[in-house]
C-alpha atoms as a PDB file:
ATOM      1  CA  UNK A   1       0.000   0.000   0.000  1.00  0.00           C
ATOM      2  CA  UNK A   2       1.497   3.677  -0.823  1.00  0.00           C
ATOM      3  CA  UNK A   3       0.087   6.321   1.105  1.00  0.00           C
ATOM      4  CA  UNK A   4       0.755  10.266   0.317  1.00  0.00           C
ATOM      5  CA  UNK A   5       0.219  12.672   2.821  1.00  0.00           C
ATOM      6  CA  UNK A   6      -2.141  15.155   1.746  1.00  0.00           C
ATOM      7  CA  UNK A   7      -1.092  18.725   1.360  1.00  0.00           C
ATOM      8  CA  UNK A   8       2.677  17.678   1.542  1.00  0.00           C
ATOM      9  CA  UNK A   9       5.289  19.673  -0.655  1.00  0.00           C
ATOM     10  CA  UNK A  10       6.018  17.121  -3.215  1.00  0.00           C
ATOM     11  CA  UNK A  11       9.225  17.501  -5.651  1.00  0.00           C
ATOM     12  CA  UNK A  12       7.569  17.060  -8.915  1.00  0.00           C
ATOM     13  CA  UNK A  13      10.635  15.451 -10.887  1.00  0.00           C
ATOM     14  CA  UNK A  14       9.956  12.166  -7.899  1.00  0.00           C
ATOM     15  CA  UNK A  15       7.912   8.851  -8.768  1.00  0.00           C
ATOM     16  CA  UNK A  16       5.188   9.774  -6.070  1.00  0.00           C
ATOM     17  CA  UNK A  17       2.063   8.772  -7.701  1.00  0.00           C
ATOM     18  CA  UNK A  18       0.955   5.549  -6.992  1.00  0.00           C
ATOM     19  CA  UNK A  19       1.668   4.027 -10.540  1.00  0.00           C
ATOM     20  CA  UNK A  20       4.894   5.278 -10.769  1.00  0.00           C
ATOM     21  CA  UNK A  21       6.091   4.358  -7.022  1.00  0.00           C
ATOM     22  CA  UNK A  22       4.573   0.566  -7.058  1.00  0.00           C
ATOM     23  CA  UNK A  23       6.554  -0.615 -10.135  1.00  0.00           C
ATOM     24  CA  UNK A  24       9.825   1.084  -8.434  1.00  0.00           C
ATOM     25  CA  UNK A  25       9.013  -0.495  -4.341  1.00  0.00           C
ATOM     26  CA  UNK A  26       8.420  -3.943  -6.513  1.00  0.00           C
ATOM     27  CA  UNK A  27      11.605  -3.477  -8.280  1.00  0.00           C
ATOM     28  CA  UNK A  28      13.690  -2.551  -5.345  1.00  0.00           C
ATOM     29  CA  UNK A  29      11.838  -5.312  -2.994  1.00  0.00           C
ATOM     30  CA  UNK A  30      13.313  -7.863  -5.748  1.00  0.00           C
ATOM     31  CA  UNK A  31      16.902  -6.578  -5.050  1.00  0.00           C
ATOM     32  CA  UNK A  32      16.669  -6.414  -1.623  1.00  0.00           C
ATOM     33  CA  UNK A  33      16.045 -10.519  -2.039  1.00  0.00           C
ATOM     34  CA  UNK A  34      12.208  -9.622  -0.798  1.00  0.00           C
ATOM     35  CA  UNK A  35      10.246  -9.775  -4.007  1.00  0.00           C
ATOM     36  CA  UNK A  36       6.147 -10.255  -3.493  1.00  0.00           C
ATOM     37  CA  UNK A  37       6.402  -9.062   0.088  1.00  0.00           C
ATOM     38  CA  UNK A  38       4.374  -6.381   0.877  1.00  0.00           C
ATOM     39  CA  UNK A  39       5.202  -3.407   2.792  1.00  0.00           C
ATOM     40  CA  UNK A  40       3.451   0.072   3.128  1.00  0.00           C
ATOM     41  CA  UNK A  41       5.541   3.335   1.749  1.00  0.00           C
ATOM     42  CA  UNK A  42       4.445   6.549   3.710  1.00  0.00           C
ATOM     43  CA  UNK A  43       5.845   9.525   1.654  1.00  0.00           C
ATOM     44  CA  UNK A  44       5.068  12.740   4.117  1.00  0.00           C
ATOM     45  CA  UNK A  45       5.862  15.819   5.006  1.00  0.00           C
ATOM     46  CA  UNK A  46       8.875  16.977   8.016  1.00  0.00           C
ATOM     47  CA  UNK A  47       6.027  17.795   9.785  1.00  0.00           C
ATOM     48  CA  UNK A  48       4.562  14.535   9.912  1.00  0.00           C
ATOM     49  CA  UNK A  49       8.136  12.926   9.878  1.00  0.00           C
ATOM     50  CA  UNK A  50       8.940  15.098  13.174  1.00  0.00           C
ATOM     51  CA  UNK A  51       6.027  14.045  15.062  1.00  0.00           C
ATOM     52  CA  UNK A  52       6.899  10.195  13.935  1.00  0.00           C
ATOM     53  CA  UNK A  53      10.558  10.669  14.490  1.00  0.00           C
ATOM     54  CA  UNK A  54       9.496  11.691  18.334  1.00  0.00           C
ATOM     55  CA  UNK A  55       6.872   9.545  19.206  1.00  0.00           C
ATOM     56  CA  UNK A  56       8.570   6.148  17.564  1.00  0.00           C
ATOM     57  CA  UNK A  57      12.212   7.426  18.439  1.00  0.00           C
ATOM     58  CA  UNK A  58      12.024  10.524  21.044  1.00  0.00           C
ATOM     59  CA  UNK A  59      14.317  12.334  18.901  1.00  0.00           C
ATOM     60  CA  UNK A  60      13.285  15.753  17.625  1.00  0.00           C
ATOM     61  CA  UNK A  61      12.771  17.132  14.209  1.00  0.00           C
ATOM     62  CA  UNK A  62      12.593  14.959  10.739  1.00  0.00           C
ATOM     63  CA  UNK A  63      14.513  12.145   9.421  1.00  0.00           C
ATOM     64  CA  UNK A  64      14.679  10.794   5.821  1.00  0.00           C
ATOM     65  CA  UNK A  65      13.330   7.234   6.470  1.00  0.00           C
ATOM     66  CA  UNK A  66      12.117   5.574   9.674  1.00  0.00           C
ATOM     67  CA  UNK A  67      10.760   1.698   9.105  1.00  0.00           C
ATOM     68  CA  UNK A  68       8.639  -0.459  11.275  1.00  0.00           C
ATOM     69  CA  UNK A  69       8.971  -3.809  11.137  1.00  0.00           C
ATOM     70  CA  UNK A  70       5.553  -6.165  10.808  1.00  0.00           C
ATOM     71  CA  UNK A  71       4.858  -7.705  14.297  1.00  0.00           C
ATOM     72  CA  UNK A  72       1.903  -9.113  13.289  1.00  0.00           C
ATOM     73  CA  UNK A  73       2.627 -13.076  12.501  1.00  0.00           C
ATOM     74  CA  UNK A  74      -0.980 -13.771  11.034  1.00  0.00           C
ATOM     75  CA  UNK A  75       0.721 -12.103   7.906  1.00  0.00           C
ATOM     76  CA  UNK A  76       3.564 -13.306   7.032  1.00  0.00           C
ATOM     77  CA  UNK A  77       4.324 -12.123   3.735  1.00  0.00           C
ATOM     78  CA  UNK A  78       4.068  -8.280   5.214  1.00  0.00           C
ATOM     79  CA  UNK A  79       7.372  -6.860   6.121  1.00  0.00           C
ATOM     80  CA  UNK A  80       5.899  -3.925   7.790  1.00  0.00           C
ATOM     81  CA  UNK A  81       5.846   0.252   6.874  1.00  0.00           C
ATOM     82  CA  UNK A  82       8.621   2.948   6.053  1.00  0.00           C
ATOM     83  CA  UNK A  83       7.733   6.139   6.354  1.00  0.00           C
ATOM     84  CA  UNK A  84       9.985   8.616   3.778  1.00  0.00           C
ATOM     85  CA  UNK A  85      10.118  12.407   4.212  1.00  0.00           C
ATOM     86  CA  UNK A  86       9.980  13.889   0.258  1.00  0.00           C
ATOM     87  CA  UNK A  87      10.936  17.266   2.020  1.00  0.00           C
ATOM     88  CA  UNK A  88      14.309  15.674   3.659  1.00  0.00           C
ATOM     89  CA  UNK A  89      14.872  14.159   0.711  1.00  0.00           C
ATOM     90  CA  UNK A  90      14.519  16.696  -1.516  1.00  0.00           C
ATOM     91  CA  UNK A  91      16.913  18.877   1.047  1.00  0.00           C
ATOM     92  CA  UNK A  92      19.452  15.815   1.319  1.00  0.00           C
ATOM     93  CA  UNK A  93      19.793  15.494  -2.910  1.00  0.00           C
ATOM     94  CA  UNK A  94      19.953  18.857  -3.278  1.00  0.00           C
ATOM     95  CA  UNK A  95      22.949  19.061  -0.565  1.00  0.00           C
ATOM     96  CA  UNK A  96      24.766  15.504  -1.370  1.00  0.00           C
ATOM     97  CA  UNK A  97      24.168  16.876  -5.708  1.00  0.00           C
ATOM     98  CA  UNK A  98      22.772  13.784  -6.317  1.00  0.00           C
ATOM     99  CA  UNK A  99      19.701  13.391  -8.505  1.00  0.00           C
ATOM    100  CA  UNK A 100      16.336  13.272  -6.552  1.00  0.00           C
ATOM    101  CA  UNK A 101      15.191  10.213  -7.842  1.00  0.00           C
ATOM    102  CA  UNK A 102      18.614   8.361  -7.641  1.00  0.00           C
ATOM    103  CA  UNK A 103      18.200   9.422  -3.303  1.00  0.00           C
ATOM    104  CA  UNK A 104      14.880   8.713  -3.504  1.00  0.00           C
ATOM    105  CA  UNK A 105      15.585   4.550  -4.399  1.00  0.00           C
ATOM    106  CA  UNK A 106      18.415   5.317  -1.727  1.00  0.00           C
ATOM    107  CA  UNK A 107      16.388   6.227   0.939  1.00  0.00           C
ATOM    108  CA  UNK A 108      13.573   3.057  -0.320  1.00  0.00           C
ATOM    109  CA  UNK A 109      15.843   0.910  -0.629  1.00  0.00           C
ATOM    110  CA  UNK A 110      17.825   1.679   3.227  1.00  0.00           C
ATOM    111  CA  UNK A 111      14.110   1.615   4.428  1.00  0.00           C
ATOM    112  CA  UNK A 112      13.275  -1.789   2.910  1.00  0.00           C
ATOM    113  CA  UNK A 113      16.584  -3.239   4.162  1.00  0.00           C
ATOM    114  CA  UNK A 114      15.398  -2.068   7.676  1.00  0.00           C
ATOM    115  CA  UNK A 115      12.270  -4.062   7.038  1.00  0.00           C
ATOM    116  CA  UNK A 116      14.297  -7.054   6.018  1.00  0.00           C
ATOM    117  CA  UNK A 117      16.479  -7.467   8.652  1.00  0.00           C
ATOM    118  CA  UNK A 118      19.760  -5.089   7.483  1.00  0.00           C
ATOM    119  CA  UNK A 119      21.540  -2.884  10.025  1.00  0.00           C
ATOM    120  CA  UNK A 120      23.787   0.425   9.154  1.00  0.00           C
ATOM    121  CA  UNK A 121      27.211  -1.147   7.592  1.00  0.00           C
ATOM    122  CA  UNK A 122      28.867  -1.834   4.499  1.00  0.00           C
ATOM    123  CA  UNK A 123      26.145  -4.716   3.005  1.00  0.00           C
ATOM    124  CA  UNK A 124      23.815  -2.214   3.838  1.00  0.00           C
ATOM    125  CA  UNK A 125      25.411   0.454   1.846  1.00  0.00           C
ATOM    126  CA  UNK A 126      26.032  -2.317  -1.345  1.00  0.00           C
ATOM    127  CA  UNK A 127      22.700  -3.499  -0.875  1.00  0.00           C
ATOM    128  CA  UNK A 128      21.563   0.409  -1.538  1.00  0.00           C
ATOM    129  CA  UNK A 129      23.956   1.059  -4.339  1.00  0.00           C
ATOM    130  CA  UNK A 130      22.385  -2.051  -5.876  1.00  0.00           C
ATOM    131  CA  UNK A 131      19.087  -0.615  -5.882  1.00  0.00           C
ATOM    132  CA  UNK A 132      20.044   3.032  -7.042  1.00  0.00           C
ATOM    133  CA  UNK A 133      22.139   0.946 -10.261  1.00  0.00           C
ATOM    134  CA  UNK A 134      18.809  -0.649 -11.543  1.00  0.00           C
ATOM    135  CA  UNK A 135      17.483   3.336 -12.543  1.00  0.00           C
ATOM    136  CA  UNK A 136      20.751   3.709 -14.194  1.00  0.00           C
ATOM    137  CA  UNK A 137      20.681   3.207 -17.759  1.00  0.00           C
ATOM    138  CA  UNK A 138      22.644   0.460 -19.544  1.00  0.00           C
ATOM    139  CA  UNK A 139      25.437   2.026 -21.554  1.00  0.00           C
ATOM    140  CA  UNK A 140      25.176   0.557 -24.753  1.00  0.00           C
ATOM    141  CA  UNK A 141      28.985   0.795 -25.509  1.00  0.00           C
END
């Protein structure tokens, strides 16, 4: 399930409808080894990712990406939610001068890993740079 917070300011050059973003969570659950799971992709505001960020966390102000992980074993195919701040991210690739959709699958992808069982670390990070080489096109030569 994809869920957009209403009234949030969305970068318009980002996959955030719901038939662009499905193909791309599907995509990067496959190369995170979790294809046909099924998660739940919050893309919201730093206002909403504040308030999340303290209540789940008790830290204050936004993140990028928090995830939950399911805890519900009468579905086990459901990994659980991330929740992905498209103002922090839009910040972030602006700041790191990456492309906003290449942080975007970045910041999917870390979530999803989360959800899968990854911690912070270096098959973390090649896990991610896995994801973000699947938008990249194919050079021909």
């Amino acid at each position: 399930m994809i869920w957009v917070r209403p009234g949030a300011a969305f970068n318009p050059t980002l996959p955030l409808s719901r038939t662009e973003l499905l193909p791309l969570v599907k995509q990067v659950l496959a190369v995170v080894g979790a294809a046909g799971a099924d998660v739940e992709v919050r893309l919201v505001d730093d206002v909403e990712m504040a308030r999340l960020n303290a209540a789940f966390l008790g830290l204050p102000g936004p993140t990028n990406v928090l995830a939950f992980p399911a805890e519900d074993p009468d579905r086990p195919g459901y990994l659980g939610e991330i929740a992905l701040s498209v103002d922090t991210l839009t910040r972030e690739a602006d700041l790191y001068g990456q492309p906003p959709e290449e942080h975007f699958v970045r910041l999917l992808a870390h979530g999803l890993l989360h959800l899968t069982g990854y911690d912070h670390g270096p098959l973390m990070e090649e896990m991610n740079e896995m994801a973000v080489d699947m938008l990249r096109p194919v050079d021909p030569a």
